[in-house]
PDB file of N, CA and C in Angstrom:
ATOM      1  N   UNK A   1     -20.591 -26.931  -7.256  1.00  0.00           N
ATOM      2  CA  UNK A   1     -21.661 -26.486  -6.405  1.00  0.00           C
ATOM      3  C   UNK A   1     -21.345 -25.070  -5.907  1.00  0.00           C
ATOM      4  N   UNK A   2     -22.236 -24.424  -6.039  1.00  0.00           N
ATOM      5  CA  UNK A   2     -22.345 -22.917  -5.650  1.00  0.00           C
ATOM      6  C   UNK A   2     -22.077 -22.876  -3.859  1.00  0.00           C
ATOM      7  N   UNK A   3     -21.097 -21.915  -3.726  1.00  0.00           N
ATOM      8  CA  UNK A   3     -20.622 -21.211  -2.430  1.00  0.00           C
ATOM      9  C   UNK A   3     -22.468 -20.599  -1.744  1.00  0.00           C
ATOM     10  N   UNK A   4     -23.228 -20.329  -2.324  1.00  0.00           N
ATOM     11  CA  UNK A   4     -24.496 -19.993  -1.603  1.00  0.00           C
ATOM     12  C   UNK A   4     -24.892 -20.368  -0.765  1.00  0.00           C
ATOM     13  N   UNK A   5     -25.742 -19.655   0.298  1.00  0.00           N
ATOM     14  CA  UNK A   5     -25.540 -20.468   1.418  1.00  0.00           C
ATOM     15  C   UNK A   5     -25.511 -19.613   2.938  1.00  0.00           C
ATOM     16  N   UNK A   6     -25.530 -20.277   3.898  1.00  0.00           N
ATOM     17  CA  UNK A   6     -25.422 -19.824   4.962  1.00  0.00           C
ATOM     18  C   UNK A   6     -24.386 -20.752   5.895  1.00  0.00           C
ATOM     19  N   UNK A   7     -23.317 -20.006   6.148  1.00  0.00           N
ATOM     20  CA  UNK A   7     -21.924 -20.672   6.792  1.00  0.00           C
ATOM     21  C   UNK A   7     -21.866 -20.346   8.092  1.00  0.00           C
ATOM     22  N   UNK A   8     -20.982 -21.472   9.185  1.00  0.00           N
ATOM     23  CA  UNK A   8     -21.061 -20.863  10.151  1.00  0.00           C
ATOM     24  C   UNK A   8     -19.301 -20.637  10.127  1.00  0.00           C
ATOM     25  N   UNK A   9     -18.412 -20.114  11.319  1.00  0.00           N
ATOM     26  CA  UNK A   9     -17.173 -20.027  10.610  1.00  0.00           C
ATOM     27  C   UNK A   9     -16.137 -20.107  12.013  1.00  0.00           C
ATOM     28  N   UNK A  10     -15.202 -20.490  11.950  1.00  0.00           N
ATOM     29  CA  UNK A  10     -14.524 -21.169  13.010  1.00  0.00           C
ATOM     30  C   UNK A  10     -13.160 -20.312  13.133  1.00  0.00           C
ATOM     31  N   UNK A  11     -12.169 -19.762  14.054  1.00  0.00           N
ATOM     32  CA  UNK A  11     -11.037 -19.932  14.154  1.00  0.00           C
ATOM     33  C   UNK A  11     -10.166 -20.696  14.784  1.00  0.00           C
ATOM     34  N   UNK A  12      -9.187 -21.054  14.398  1.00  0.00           N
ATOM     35  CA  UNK A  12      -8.289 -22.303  14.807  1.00  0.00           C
ATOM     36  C   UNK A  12      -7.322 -21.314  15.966  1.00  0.00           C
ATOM     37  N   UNK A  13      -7.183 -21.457  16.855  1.00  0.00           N
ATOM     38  CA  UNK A  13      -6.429 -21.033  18.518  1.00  0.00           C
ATOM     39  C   UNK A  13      -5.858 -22.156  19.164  1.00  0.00           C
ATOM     40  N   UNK A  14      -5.074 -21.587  19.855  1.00  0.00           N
ATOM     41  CA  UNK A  14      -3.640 -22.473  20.993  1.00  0.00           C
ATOM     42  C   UNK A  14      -4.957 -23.223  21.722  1.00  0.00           C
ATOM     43  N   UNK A  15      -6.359 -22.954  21.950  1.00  0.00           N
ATOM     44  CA  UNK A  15      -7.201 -24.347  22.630  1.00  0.00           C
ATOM     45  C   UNK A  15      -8.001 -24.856  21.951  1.00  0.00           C
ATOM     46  N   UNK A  16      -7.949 -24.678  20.063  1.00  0.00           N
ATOM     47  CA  UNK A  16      -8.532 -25.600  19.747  1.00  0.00           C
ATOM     48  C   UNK A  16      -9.286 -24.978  18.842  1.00  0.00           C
ATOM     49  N   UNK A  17     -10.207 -25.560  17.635  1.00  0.00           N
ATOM     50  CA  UNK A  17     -11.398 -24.621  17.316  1.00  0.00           C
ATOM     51  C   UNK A  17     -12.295 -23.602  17.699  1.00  0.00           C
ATOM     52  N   UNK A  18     -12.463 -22.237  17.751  1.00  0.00           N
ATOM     53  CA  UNK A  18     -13.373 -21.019  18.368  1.00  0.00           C
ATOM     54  C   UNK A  18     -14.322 -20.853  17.501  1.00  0.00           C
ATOM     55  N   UNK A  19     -15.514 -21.182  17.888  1.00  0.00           N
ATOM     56  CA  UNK A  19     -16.869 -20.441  16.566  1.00  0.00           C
ATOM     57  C   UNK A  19     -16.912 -18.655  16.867  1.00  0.00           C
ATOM     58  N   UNK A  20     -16.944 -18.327  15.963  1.00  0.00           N
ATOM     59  CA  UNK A  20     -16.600 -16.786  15.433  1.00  0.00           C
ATOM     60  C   UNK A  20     -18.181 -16.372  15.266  1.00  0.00           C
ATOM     61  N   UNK A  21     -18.359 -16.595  14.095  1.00  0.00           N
ATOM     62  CA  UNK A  21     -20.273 -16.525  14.067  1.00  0.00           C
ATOM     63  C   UNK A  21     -20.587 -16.799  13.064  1.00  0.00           C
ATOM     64  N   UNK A  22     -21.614 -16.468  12.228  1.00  0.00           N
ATOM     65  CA  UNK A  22     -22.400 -17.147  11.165  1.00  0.00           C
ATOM     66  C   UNK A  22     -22.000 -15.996   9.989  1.00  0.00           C
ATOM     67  N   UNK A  23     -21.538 -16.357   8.805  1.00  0.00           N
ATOM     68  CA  UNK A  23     -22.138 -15.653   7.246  1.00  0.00           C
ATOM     69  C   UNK A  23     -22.981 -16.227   6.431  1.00  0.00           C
ATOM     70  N   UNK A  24     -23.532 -15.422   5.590  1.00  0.00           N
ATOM     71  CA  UNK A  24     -24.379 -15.192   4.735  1.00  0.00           C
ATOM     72  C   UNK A  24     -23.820 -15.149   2.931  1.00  0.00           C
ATOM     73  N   UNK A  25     -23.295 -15.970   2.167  1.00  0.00           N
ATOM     74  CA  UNK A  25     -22.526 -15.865   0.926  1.00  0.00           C
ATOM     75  C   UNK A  25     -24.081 -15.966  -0.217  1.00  0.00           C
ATOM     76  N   UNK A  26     -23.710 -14.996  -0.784  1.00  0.00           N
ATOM     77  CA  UNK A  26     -24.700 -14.854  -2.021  1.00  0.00           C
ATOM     78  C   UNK A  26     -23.943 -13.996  -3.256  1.00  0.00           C
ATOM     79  N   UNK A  27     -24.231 -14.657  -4.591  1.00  0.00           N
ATOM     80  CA  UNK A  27     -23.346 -14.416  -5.882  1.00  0.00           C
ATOM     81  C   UNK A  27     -22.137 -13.366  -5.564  1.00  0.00           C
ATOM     82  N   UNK A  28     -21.560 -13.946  -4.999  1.00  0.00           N
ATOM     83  CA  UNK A  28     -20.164 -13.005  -4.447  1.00  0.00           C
ATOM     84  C   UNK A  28     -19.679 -12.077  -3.563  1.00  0.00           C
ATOM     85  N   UNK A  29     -20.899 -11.811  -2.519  1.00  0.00           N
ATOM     86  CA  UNK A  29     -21.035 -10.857  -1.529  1.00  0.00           C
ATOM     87  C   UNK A  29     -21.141 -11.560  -0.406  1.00  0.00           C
ATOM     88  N   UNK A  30     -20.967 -11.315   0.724  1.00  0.00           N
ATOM     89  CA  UNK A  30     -20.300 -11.848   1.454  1.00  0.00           C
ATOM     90  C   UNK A  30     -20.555 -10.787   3.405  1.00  0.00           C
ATOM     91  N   UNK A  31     -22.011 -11.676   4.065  1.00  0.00           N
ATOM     92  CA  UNK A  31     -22.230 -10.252   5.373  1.00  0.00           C
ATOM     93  C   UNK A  31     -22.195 -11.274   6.359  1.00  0.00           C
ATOM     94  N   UNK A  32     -22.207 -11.154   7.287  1.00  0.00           N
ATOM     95  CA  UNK A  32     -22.065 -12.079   8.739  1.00  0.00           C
ATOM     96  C   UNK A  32     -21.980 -10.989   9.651  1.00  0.00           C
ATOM     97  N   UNK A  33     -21.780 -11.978  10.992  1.00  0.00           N
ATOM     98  CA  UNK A  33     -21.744 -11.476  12.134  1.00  0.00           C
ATOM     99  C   UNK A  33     -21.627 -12.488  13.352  1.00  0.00           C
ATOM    100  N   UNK A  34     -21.121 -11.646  14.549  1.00  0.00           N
ATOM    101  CA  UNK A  34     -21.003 -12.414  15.509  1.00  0.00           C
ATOM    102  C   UNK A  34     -21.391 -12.106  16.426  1.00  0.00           C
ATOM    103  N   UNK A  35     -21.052 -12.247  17.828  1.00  0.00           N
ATOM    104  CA  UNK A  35     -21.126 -11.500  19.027  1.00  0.00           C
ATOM    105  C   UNK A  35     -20.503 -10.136  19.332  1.00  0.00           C
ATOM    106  N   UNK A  36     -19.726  -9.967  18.725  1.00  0.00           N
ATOM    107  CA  UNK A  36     -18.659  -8.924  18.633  1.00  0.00           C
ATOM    108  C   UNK A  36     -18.260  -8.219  17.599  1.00  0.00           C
ATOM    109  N   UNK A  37     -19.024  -8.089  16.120  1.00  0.00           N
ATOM    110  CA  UNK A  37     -18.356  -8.553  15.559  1.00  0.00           C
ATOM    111  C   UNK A  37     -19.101  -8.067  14.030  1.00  0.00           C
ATOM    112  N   UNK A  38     -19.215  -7.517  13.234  1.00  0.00           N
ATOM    113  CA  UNK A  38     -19.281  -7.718  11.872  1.00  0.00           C
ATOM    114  C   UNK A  38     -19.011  -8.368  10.219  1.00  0.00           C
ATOM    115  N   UNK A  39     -19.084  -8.502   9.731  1.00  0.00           N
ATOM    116  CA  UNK A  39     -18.198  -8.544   8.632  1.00  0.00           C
ATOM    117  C   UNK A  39     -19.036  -8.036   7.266  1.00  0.00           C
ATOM    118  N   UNK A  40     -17.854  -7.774   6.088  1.00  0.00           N
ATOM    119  CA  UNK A  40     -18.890  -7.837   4.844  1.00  0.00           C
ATOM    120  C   UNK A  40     -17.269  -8.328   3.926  1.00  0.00           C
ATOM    121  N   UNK A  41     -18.418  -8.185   2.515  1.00  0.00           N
ATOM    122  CA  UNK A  41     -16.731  -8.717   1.978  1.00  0.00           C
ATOM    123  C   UNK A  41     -17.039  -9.159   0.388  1.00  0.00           C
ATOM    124  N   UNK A  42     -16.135  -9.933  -0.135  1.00  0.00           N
ATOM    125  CA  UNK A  42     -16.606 -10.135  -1.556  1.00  0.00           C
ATOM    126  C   UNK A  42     -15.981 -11.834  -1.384  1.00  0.00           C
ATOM    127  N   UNK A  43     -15.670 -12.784  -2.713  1.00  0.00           N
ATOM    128  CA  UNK A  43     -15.214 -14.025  -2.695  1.00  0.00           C
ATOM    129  C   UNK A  43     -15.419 -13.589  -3.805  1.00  0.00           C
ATOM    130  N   UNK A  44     -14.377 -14.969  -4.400  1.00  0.00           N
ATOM    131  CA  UNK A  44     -14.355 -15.540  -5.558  1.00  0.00           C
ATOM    132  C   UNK A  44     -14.136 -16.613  -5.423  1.00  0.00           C
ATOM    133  N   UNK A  45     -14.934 -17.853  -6.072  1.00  0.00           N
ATOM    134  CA  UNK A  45     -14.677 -19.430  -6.452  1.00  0.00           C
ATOM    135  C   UNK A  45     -13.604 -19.823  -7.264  1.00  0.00           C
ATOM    136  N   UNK A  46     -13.058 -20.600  -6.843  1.00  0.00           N
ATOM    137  CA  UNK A  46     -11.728 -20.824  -7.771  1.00  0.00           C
ATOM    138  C   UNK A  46     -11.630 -22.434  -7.864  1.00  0.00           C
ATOM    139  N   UNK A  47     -11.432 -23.325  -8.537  1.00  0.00           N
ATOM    140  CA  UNK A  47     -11.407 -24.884  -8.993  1.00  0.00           C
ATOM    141  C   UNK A  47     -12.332 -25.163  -7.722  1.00  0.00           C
ATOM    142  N   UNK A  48     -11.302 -25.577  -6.807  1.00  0.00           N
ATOM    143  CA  UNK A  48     -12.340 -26.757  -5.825  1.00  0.00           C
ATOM    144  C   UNK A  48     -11.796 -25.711  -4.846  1.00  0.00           C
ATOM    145  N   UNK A  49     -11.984 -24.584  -4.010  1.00  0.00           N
ATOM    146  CA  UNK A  49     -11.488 -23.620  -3.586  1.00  0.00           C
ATOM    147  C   UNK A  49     -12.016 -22.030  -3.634  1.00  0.00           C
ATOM    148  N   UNK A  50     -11.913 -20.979  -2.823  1.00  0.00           N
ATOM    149  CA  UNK A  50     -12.227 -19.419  -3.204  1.00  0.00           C
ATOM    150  C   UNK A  50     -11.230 -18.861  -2.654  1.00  0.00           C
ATOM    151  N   UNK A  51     -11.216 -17.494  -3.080  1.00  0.00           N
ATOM    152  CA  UNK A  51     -10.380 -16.780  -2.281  1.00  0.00           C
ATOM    153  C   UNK A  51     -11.359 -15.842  -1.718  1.00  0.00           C
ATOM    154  N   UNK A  52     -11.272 -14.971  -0.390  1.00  0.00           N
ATOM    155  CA  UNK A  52     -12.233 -14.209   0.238  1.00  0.00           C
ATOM    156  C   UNK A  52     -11.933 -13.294   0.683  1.00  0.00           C
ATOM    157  N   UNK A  53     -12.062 -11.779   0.860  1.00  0.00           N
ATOM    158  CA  UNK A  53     -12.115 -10.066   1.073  1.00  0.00           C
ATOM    159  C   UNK A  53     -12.756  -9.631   1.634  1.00  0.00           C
ATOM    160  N   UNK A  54     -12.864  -9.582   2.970  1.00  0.00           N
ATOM    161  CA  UNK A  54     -13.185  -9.787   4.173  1.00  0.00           C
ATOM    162  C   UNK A  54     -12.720  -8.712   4.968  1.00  0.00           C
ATOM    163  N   UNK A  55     -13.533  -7.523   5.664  1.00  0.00           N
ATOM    164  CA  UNK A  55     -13.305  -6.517   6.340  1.00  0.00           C
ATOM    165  C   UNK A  55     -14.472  -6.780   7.596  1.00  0.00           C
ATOM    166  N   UNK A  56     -13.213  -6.930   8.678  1.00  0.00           N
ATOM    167  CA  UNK A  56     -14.173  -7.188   9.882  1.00  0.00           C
ATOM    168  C   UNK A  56     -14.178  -6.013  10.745  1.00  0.00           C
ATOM    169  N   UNK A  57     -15.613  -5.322  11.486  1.00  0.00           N
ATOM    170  CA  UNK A  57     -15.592  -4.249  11.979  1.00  0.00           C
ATOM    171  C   UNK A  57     -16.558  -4.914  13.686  1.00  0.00           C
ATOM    172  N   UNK A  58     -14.602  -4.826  14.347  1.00  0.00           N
ATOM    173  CA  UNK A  58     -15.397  -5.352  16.118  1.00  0.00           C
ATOM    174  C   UNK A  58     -15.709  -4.192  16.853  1.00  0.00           C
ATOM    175  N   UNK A  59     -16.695  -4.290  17.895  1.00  0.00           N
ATOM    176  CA  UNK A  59     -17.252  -3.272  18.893  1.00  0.00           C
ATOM    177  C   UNK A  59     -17.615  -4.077  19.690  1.00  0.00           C
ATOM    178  N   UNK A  60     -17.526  -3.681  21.084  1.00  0.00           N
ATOM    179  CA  UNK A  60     -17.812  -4.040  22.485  1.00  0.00           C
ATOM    180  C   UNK A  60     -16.376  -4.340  22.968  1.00  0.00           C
ATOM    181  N   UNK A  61     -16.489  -5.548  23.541  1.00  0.00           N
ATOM    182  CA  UNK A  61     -15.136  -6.510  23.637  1.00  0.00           C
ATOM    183  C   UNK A  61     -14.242  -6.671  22.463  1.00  0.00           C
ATOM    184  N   UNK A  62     -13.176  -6.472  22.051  1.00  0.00           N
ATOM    185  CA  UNK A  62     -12.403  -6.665  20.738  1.00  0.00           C
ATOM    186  C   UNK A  62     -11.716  -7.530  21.403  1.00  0.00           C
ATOM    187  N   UNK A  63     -11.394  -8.727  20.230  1.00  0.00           N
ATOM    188  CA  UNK A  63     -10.210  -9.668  20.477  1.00  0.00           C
ATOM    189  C   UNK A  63      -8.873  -8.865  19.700  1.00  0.00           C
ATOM    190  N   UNK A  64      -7.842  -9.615  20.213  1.00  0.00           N
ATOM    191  CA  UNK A  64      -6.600  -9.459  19.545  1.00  0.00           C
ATOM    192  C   UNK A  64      -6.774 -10.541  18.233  1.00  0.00           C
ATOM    193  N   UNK A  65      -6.704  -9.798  17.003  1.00  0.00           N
ATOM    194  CA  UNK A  65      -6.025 -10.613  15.395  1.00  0.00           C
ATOM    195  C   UNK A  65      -5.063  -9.798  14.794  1.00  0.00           C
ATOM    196  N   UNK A  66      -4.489 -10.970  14.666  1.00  0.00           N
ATOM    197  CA  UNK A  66      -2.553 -11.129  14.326  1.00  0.00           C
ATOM    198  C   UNK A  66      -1.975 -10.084  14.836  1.00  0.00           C
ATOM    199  N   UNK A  67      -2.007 -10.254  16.543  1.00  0.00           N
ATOM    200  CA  UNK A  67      -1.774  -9.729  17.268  1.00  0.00           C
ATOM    201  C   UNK A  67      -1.650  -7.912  17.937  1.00  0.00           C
ATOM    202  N   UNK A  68      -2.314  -8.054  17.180  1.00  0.00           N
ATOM    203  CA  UNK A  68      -2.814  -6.482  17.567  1.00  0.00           C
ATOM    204  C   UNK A  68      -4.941  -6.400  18.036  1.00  0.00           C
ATOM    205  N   UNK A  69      -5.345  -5.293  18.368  1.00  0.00           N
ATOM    206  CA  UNK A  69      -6.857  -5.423  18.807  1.00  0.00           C
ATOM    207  C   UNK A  69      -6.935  -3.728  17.763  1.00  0.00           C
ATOM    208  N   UNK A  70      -8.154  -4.291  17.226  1.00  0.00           N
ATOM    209  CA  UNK A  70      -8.460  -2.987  16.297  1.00  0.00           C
ATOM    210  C   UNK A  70      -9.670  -3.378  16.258  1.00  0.00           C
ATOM    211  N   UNK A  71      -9.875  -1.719  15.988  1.00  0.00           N
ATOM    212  CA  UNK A  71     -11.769  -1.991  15.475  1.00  0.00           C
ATOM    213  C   UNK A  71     -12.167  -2.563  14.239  1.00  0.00           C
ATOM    214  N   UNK A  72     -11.171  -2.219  13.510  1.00  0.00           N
ATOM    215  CA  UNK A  72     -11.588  -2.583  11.881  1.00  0.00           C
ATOM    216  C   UNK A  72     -10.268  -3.268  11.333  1.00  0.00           C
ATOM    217  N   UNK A  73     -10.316  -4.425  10.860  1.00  0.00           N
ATOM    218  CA  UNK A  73      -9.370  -5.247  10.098  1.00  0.00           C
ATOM    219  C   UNK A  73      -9.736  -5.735   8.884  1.00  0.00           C
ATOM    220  N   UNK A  74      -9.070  -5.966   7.756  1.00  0.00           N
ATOM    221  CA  UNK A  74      -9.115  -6.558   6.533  1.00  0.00           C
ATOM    222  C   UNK A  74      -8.518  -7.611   6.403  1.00  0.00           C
ATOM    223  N   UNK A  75      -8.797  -8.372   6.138  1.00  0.00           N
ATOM    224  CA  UNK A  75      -8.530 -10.433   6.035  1.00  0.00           C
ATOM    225  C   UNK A  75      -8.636 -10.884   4.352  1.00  0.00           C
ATOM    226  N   UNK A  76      -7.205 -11.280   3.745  1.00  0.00           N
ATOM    227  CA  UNK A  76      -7.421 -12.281   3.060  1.00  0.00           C
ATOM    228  C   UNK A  76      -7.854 -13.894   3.331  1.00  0.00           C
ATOM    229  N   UNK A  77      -8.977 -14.610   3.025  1.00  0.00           N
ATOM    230  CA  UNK A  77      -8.959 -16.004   3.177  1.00  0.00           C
ATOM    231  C   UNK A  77      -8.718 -16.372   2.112  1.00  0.00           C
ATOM    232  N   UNK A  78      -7.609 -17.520   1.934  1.00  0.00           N
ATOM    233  CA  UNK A  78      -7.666 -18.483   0.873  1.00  0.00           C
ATOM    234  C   UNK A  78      -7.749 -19.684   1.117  1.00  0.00           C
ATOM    235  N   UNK A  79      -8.820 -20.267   0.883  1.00  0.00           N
ATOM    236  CA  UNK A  79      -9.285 -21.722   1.165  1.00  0.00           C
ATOM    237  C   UNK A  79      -9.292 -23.170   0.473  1.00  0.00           C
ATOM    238  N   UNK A  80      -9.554 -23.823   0.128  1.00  0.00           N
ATOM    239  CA  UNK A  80      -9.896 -24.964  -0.234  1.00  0.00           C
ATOM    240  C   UNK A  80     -11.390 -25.796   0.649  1.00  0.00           C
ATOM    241  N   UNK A  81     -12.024 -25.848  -1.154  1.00  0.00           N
ATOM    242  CA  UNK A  81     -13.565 -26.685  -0.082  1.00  0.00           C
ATOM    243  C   UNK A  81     -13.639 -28.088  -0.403  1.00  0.00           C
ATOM    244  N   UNK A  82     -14.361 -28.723   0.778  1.00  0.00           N
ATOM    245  CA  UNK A  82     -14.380 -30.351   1.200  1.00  0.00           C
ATOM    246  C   UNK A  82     -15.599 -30.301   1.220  1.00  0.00           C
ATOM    247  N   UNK A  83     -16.195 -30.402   0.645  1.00  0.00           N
ATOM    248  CA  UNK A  83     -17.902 -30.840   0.421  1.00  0.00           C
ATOM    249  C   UNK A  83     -18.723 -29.585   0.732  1.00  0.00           C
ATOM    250  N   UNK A  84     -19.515 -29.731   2.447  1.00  0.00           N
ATOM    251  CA  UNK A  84     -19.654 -29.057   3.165  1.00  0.00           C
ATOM    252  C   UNK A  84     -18.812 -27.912   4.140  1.00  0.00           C
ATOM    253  N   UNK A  85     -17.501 -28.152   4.105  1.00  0.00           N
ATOM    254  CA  UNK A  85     -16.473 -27.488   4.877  1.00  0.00           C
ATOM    255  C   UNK A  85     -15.652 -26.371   3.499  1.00  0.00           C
ATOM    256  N   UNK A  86     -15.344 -25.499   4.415  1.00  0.00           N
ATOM    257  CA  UNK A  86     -14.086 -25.088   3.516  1.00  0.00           C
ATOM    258  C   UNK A  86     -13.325 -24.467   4.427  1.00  0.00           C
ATOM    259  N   UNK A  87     -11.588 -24.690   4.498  1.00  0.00           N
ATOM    260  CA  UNK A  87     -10.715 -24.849   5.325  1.00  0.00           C
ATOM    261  C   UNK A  87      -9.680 -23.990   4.750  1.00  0.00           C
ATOM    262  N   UNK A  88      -9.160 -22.941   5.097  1.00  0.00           N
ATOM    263  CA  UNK A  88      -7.776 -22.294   4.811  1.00  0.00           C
ATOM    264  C   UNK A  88      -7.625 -21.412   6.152  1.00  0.00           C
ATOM    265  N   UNK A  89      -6.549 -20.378   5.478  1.00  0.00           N
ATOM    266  CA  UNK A  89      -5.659 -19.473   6.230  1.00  0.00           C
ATOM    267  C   UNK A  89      -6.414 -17.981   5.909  1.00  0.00           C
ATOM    268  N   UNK A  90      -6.281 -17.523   6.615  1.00  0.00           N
ATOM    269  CA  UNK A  90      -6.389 -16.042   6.808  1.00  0.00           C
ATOM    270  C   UNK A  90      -5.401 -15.419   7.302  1.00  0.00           C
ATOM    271  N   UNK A  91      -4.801 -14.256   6.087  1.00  0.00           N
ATOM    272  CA  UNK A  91      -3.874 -13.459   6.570  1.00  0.00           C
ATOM    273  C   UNK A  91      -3.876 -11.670   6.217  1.00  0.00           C
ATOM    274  N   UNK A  92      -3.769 -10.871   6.634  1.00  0.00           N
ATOM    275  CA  UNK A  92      -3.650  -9.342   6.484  1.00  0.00           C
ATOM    276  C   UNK A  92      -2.900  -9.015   5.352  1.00  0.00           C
ATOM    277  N   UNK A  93      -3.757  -8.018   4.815  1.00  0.00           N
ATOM    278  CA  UNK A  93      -2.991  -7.809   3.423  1.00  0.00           C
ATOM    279  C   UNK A  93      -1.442  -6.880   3.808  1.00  0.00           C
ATOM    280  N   UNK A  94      -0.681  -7.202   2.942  1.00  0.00           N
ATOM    281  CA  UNK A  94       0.971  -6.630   3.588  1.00  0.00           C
ATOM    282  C   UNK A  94       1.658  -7.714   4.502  1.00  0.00           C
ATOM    283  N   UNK A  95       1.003  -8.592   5.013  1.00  0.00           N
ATOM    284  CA  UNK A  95       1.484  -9.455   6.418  1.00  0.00           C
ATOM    285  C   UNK A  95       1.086 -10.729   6.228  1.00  0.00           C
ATOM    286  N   UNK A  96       1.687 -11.532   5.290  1.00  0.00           N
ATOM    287  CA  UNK A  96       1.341 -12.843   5.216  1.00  0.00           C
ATOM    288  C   UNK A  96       2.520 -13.444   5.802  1.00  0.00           C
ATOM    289  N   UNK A  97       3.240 -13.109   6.717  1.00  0.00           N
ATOM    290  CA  UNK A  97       4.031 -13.377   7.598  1.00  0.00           C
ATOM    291  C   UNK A  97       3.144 -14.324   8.906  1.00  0.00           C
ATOM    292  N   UNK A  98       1.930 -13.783   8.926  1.00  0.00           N
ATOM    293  CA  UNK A  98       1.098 -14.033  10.376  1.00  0.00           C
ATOM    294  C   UNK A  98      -0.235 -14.743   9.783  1.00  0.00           C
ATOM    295  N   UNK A  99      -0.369 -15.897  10.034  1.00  0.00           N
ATOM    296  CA  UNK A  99      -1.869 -16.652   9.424  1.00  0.00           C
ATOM    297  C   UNK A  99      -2.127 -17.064  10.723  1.00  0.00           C
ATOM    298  N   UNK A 100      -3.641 -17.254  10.226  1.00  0.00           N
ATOM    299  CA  UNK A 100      -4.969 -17.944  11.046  1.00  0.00           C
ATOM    300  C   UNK A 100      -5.409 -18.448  10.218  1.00  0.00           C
ATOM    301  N   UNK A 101      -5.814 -19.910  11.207  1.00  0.00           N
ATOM    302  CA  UNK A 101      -6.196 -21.206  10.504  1.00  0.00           C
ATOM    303  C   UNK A 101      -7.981 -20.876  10.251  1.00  0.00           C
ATOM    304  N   UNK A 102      -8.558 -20.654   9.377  1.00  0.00           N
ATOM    305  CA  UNK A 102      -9.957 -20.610   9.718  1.00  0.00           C
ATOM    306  C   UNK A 102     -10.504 -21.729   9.127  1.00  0.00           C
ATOM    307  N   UNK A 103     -12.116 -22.044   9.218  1.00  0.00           N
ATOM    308  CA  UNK A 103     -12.677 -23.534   8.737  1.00  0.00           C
ATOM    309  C   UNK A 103     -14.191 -22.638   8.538  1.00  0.00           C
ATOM    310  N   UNK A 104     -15.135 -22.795   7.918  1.00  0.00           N
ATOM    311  CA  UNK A 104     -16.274 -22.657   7.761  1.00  0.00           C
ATOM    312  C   UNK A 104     -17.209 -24.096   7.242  1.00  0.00           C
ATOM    313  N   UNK A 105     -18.501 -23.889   7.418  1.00  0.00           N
ATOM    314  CA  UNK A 105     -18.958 -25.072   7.562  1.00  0.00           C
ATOM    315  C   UNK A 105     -20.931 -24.880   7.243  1.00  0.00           C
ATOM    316  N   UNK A 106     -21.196 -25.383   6.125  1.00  0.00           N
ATOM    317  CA  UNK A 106     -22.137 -24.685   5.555  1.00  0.00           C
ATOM    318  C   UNK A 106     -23.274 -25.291   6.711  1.00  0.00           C
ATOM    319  N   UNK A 107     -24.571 -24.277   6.782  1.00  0.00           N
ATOM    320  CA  UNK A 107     -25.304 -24.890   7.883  1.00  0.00           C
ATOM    321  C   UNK A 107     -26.670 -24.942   6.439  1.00  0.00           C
ATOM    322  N   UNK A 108     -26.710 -24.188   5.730  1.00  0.00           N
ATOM    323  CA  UNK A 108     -28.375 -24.331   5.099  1.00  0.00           C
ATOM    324  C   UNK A 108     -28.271 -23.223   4.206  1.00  0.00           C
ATOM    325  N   UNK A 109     -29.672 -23.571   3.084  1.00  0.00           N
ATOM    326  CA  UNK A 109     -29.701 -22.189   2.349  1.00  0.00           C
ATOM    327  C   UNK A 109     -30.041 -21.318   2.642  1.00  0.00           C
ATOM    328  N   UNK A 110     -29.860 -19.980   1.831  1.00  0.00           N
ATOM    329  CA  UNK A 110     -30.240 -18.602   1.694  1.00  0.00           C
ATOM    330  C   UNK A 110     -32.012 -18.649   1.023  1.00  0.00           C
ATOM    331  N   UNK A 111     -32.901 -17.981   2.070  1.00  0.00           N
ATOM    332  CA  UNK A 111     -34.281 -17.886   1.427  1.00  0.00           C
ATOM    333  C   UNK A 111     -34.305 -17.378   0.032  1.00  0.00           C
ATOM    334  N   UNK A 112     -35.386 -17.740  -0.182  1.00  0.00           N
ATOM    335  CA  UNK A 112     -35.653 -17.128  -2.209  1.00  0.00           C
ATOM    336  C   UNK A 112     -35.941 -15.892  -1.822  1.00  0.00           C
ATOM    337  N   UNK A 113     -35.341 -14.993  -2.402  1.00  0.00           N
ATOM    338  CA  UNK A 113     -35.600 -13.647  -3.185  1.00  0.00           C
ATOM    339  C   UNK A 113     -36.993 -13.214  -3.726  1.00  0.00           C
TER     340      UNK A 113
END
């Protein structure tokens, strides 16, 4: 089953699951957004799994990820998908020393074109 779709997307934190905000995945491209928050990016599907390329650009309030606060960060995700869910780590390219647990969670499709 095709990654298409409209996801909402979670980070895993010391209190628990945080909803981040919603993406948008279409034949390999990859835009969202949050409160704070941008993203764009690419994926690739892999067996039961993707890997994801992910450049997030925050303004207003910035959180701290992998422990630093920047405007603009780049995120590997590598996941594994469970039906509706897909669940991995996110880590900085150079620094896979430091992961975040992320989870996404498909909400509905992408309108027809």
């Amino acid at each position: 089953m095709s990654l298409d779709g409209i996801w909402s997307s979670e980070l895993g934190g010391p209190y628990g699951w945080e909803p981040i905000g919603t993406m948008f995945l279409r034949g390999g491209h990859l835009t969202g957004g949050g409160r704070n928050h941008f993203s764009v990016g690419t994926y690739r599907e892999k067996d039961d799994g993707a890997v994801f390329h992910i450049e997030i650009r925050q303004f207003g309030k910035k959180r701290a990820l992998f422990g630093r606060k920047s405007e603009q960060v780049r995120v590997i995700v590598k996941a594994k998908r469970e039906g509706d869910r897909i669940i991995g780590e996110a880590t900085m390219p150079g620094h896979i020393e430091y992961a975040l647990c992320v989870r996404f969670k498909r909400r509905g499709d992408l309108p027809e074109e």
